[in-house]
Protein backbone atom coordinates (compact mmCIF):
# COMPACT_ATOMS: atom_id res chain seq x y z
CA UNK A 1 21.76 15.28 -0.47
CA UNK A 2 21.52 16.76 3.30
CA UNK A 3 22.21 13.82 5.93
CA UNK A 4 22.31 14.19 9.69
CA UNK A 5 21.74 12.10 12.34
CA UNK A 6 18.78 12.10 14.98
CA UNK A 7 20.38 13.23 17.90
CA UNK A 8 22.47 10.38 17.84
CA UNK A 9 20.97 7.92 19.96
CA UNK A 10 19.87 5.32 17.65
CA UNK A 11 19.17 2.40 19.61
CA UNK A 12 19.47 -0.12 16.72
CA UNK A 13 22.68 -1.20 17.05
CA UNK A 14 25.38 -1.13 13.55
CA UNK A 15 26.20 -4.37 14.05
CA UNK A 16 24.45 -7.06 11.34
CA UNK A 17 21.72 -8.75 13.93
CA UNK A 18 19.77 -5.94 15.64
CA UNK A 19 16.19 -5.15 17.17
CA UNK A 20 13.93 -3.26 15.51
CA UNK A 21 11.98 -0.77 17.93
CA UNK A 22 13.83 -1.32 20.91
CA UNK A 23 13.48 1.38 23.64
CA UNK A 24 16.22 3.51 23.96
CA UNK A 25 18.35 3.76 27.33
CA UNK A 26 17.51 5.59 30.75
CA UNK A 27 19.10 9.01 30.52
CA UNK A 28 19.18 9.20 34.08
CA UNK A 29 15.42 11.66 34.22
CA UNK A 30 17.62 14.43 32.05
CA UNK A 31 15.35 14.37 29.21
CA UNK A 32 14.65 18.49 28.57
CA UNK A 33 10.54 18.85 28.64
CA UNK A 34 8.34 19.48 26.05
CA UNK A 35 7.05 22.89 25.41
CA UNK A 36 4.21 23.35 27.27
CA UNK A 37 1.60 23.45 24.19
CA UNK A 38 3.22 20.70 22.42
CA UNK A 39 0.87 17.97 20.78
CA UNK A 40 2.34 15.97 18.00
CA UNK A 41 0.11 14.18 15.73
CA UNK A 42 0.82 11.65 13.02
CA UNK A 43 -1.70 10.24 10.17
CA UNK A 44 -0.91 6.82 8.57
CA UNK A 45 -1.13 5.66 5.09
CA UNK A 46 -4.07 3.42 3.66
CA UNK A 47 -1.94 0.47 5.54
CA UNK A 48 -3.17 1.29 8.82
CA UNK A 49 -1.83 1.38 12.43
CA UNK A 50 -2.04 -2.32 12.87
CA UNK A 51 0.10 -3.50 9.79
CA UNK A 52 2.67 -5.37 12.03
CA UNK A 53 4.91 -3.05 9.83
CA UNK A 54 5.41 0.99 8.51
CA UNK A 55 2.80 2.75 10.24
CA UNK A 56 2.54 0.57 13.29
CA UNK A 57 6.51 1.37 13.82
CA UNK A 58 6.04 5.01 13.04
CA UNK A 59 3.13 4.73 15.39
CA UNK A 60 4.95 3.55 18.24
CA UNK A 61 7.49 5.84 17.80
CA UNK A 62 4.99 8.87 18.29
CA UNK A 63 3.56 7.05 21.26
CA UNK A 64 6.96 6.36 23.06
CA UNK A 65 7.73 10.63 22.94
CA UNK A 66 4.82 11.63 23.56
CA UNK A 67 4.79 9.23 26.99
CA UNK A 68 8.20 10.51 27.84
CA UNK A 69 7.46 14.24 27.40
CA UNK A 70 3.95 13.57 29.76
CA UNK A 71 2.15 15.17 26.63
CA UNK A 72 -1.26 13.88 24.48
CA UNK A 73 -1.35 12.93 21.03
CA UNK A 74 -3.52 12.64 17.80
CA UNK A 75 -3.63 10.12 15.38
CA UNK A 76 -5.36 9.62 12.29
CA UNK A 77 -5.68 6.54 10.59
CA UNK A 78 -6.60 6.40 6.91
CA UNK A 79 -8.53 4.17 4.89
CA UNK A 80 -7.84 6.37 1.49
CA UNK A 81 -5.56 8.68 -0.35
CA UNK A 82 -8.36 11.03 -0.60
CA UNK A 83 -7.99 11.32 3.53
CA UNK A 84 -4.48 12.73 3.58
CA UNK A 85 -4.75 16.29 2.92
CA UNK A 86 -8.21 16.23 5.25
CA UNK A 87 -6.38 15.09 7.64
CA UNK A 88 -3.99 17.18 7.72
CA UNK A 89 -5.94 19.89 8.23
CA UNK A 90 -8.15 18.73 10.92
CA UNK A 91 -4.55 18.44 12.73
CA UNK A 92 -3.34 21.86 11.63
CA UNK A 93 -7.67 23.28 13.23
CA UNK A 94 -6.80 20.90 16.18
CA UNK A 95 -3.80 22.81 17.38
CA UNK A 96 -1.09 20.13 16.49
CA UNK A 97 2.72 21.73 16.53
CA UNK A 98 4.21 18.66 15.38
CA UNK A 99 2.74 16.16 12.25
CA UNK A 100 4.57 12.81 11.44
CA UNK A 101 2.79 11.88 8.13
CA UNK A 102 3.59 8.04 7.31
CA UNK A 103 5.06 7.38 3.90
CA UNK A 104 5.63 8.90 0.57
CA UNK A 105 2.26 8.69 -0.35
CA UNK A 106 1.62 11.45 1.94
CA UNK A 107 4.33 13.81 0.16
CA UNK A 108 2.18 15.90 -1.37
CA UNK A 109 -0.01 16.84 0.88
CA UNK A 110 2.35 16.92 3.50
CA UNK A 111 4.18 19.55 1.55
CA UNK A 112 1.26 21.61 0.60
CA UNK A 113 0.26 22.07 4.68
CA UNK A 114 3.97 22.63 5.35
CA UNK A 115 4.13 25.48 3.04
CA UNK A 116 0.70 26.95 4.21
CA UNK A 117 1.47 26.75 8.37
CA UNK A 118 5.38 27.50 8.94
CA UNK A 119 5.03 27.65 12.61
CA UNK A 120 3.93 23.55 12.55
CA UNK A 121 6.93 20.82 12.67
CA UNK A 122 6.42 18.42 10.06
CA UNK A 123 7.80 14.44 9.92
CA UNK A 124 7.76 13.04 6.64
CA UNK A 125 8.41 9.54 6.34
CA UNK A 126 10.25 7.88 3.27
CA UNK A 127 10.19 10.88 1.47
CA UNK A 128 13.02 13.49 0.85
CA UNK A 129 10.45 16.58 0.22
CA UNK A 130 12.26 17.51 -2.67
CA UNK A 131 9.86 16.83 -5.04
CA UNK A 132 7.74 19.82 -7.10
CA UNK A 133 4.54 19.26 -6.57
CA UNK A 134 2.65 22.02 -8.26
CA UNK A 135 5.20 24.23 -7.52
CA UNK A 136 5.43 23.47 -3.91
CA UNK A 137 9.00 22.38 -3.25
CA UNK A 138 11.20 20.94 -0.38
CA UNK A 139 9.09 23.39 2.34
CA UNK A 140 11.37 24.47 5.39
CA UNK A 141 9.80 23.12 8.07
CA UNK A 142 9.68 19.44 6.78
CA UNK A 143 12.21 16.56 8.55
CA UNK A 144 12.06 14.14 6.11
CA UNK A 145 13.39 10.65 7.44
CA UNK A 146 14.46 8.18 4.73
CA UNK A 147 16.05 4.51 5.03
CA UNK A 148 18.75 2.92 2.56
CA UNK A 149 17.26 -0.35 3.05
CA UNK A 150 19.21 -1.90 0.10
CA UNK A 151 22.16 -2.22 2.26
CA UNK A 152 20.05 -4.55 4.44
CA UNK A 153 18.07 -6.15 1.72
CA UNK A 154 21.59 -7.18 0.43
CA UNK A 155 22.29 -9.31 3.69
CA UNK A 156 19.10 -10.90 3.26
CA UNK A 157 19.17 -12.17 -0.63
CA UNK A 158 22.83 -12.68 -0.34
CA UNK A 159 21.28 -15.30 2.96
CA UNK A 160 18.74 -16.52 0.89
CA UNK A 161 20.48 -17.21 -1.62
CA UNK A 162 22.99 -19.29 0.62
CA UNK A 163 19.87 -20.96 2.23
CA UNK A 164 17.71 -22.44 -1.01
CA UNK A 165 17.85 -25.69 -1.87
CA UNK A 166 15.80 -25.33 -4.91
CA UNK A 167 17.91 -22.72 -6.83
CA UNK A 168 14.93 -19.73 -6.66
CA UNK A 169 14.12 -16.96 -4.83
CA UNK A 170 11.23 -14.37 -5.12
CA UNK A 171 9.59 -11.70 -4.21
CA UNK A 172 6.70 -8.94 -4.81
CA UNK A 173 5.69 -5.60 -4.19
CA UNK A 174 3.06 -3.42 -3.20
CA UNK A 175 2.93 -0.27 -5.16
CA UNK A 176 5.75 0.28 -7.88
CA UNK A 177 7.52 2.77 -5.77
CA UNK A 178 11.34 3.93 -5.12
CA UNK A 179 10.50 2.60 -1.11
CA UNK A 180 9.57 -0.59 -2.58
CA UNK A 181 11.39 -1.64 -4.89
CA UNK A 182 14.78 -0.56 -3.17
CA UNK A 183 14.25 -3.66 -1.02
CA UNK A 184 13.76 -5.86 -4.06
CA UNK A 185 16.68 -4.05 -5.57
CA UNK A 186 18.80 -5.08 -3.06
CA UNK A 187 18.17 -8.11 -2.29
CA UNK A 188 18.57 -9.12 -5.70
CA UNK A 189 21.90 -7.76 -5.45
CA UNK A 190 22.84 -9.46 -2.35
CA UNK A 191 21.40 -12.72 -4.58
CA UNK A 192 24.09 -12.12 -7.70
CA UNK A 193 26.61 -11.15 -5.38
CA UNK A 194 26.37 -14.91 -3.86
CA UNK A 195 26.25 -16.25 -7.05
CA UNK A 196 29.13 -14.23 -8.00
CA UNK A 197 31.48 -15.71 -5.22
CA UNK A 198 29.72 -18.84 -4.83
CA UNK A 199 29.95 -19.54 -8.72
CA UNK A 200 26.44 -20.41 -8.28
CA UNK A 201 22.98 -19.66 -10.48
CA UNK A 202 20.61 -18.47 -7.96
CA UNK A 203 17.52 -17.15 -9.98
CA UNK A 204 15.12 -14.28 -8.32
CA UNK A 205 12.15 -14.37 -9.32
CA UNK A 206 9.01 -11.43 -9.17
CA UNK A 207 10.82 -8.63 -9.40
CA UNK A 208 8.69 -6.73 -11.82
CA UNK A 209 5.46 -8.17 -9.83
CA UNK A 210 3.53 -5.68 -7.82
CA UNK A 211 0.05 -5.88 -6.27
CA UNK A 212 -0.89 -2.02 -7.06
CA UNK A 213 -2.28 -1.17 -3.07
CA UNK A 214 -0.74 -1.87 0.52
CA UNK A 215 -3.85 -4.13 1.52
CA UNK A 216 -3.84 -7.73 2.11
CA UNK A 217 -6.22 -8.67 -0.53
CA UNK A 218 -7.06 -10.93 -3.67
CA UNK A 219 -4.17 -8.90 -5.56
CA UNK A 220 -1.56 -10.26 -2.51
CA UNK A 221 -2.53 -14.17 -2.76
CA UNK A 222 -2.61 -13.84 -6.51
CA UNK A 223 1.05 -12.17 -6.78
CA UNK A 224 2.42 -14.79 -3.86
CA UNK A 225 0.79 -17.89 -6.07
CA UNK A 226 2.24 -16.35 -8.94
CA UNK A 227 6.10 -16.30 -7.25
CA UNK A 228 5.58 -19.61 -5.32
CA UNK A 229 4.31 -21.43 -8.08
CA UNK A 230 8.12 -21.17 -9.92
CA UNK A 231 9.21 -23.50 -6.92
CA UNK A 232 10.81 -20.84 -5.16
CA UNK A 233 11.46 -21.44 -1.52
CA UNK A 234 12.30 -18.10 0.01
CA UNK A 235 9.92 -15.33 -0.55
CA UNK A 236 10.11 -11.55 0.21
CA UNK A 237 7.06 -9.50 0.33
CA UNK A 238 7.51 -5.71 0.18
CA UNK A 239 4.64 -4.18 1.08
CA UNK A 240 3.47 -4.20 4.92
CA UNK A 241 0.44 -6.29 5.23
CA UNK A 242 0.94 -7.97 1.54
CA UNK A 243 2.86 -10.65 3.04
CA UNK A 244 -0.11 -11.92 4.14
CA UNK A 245 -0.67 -13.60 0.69
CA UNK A 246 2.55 -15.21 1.35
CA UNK A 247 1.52 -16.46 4.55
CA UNK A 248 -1.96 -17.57 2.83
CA UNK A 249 -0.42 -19.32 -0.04
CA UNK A 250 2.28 -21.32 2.07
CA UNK A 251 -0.28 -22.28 4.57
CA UNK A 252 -3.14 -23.78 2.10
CA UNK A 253 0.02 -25.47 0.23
CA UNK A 254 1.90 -26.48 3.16
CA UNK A 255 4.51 -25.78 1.37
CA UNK A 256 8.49 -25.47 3.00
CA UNK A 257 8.62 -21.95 1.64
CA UNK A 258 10.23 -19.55 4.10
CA UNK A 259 9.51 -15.71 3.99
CA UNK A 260 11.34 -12.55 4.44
CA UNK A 261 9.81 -10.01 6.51
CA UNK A 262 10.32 -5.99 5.76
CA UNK A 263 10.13 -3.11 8.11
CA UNK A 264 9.69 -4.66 11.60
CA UNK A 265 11.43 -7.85 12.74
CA UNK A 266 8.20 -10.44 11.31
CA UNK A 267 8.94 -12.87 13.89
CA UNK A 268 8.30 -10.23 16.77
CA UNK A 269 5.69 -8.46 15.71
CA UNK A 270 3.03 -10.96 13.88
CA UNK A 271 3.46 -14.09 16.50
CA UNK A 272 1.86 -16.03 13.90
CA UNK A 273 4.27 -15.87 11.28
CA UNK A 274 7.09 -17.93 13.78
CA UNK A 275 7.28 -20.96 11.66
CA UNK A 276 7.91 -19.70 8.51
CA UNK A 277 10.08 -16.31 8.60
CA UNK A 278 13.49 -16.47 7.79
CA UNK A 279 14.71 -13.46 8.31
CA UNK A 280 13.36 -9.67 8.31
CA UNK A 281 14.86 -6.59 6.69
CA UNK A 282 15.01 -3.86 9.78
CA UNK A 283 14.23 0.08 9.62
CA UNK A 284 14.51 1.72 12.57
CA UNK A 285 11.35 3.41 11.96
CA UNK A 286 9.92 3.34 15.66
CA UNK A 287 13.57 4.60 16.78
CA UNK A 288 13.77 7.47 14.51
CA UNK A 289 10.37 8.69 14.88
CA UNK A 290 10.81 8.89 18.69
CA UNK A 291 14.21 10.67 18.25
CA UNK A 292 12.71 12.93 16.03
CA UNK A 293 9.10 13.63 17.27
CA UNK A 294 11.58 14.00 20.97
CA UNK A 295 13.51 16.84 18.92
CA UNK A 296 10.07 18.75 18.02
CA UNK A 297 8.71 18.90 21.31
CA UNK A 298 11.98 20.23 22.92
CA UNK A 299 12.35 22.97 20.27
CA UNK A 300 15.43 21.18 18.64
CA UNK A 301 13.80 19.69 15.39
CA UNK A 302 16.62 20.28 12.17
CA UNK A 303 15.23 19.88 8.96
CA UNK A 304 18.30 18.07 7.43
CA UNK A 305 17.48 15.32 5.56
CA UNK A 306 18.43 11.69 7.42
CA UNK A 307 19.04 8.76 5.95
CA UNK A 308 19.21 5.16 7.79
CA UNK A 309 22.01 2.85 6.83
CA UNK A 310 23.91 -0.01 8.22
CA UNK A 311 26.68 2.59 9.27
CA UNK A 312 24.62 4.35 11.79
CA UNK A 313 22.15 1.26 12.57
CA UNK A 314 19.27 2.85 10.68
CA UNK A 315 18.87 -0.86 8.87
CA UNK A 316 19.91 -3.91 9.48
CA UNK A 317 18.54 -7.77 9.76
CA UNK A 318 16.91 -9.45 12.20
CA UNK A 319 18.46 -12.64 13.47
CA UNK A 320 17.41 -15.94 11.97
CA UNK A 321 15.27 -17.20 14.66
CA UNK A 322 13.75 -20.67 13.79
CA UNK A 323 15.76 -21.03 10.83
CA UNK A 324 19.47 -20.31 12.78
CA UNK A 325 20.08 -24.29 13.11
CA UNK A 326 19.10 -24.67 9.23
CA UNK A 327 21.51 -22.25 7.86
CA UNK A 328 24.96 -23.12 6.79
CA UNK A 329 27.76 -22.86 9.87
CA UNK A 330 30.22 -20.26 7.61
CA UNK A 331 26.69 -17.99 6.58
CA UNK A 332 26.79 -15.56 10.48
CA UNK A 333 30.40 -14.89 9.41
CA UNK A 334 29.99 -14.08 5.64
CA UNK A 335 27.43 -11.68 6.56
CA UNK A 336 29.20 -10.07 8.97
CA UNK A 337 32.01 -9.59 6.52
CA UNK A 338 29.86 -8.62 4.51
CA UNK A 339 28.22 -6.16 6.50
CA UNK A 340 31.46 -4.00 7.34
CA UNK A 341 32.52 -4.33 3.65
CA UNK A 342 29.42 -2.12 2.80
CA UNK A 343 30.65 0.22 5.89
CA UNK A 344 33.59 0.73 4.67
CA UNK A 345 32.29 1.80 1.18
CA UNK A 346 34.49 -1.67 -0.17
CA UNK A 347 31.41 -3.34 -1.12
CA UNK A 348 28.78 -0.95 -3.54
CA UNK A 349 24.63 -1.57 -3.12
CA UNK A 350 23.18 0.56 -5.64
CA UNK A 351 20.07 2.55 -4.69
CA UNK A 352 17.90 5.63 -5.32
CA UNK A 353 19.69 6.81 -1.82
CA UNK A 354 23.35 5.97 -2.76
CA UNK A 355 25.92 8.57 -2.90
């Protein structure tokens, strides 16, 4: 598997408590300009740009280059799988020399324009491009941008497991794929680690539950319900805007269960959430996509594949917020420990992305 780093300016620090999205540093007005008919363009998934999550990241990201390089931008927000490839070549029509397309669902269309319009930088998020899709495979001109977010989901169920009083923990996905369920994967691990060390019994439950879509809908309460009703009091959602079951369910119930947030840092970017997140599982999706998207437009793009990990501060975990006088006075320090042990290669967190 190719791996190479974004320039090397991530601003998400490798320690264990970082910021997701944060801008990067002045460079001092050295920043090389853009070619001068540069226009990068980036289409979401069905999610949307206002998910308080993947696309509105990846979004921001695009937004923050294309300010910095003094250059316009298109975006294209979908409402269906059957936009993507449309999409795509409305951009290629429009003139666009750079395309970020947001998540894997996008793969195969992504691919297919790749392979039909060399001359046109391609971003693909969460995707490695490898796959054969009739017969198109791994084109040249794709970045794709991945995140081992099982390294961070770790931190978080090995924390939740620390923090529940009653002995459960859940969670649910979106659609049944490799992006999704890496975060349930890991944080389950982090869970039987805990119990492992802790000689404890922590249960997880929900980990085959999945609401089939990325939408906030009937599917999202029913799956939450479903969890919360097997008195768990931490919940993880993996899904963007699907935690908004979550939040539905624990608000009619007023219920003490406390969420997990994925992508962005909950807390900051849905206000309304404040009360109830624990914790959020970080990628440094807005960071990336800047660094990236920055590359493109000064004629540097590489087409390695790179992967975010706790190493080079592509994941991480938010701090605890509200909840950081409610967990246990040894948990900061565990984590920590726990955080360099995974470094160092002492500690093992299976995944899809694992060497």
């Amino acid at each position: 598997m190719r791996k190479a780093a974004l320039g090397g300016v991530l601003a998400m620090s490798a320690s264990l408590l970082v910021a997701c999205g944060e801008a990067p540093e002045d460079n001092g007005g050295d920043t090389k300009a853009a070619d001068s008919d540069f226009l990068p363009c980036i289409v979401s998934d069905e999610g949307g740009f206002n998910d308080k999550s993947f696309n509105e990241l990846t979004f921001n990201g695009v937004k923050q280059a294309a300010d910095e390089l003094e250059v316009d931008f298109k975006q294209f927000e979908s409402k269906a799988e059957e936009d993507y490839a449309p999409a795509l070549e409305n951009f290629v029509s429009a003139g666009c020399t750079a395309i970020v397309a947001v998540g894997f669902e996008l793969a195969e269309a992504t691919i297919a324009s790749a392979n039909e319009n060399e001359d046109i930088d391609y971003i693909l998020i969460d995707h490695n491009a490898d796959t054969d899709f009739d017969g198109e495979v791994n084109a040249d001109n794709v970045k794709p941008v991945l995140y081992d977010t099982a390294q961070a989901a770790f931190l978080a169920g090995y924390a939740a497991a620390d923090y529940t009083k009653t002995g459960k923990v859940g969670t649910y996905g979106g659609d049944q794929f490799d992006t999704v369920t890496i975060f349930m994967d890991g944080f389950k691990q982090g869970v039987d680690h805990y119990n492992e060390v802790k000689d404890a019994d922590v249960k997880v439950v929900g980990m085959n539950l999945f609401t089939g879509s990325f939408e906030n809908d009937t599917n999202a309460v029913a799956k939450a319900q479903q969890v919360i009703d097997q008195d768990v009091d931490v919940i993880m959602p993996v899904g963007g805007p699907i935690y908004g079951g979550a939040m539905k369910v624990i608000g009619e119930t007023d219920s003490d269960v406390a969420l997990v947030g994925v992508d962005a840092d909950l807390y900051e970017s849905d206000p309304t959430t404040q009360e109830v997140v624990f914790v959020s599982v970080l990628k440094s999706l807005q960071q990336s996509t800047y660094e990236a998207v920055m590359a493109a437009g000064q004629g540097e793009l590489d087409y390695s594949e790179y992967v975010g990990t706790l190493e080079n501060g592509g994941v991480g975990i938010s701090s605890f917020h509200n909840f950081e006088d409610k967990v246990s006075d040894t948990l900061p320090g565990e984590l920590e420990e726990l955080e360099q042990a995974i470094i160092d290669g002492d500690l093992k967190v299976d995944s899809y992305l694992a060497d």
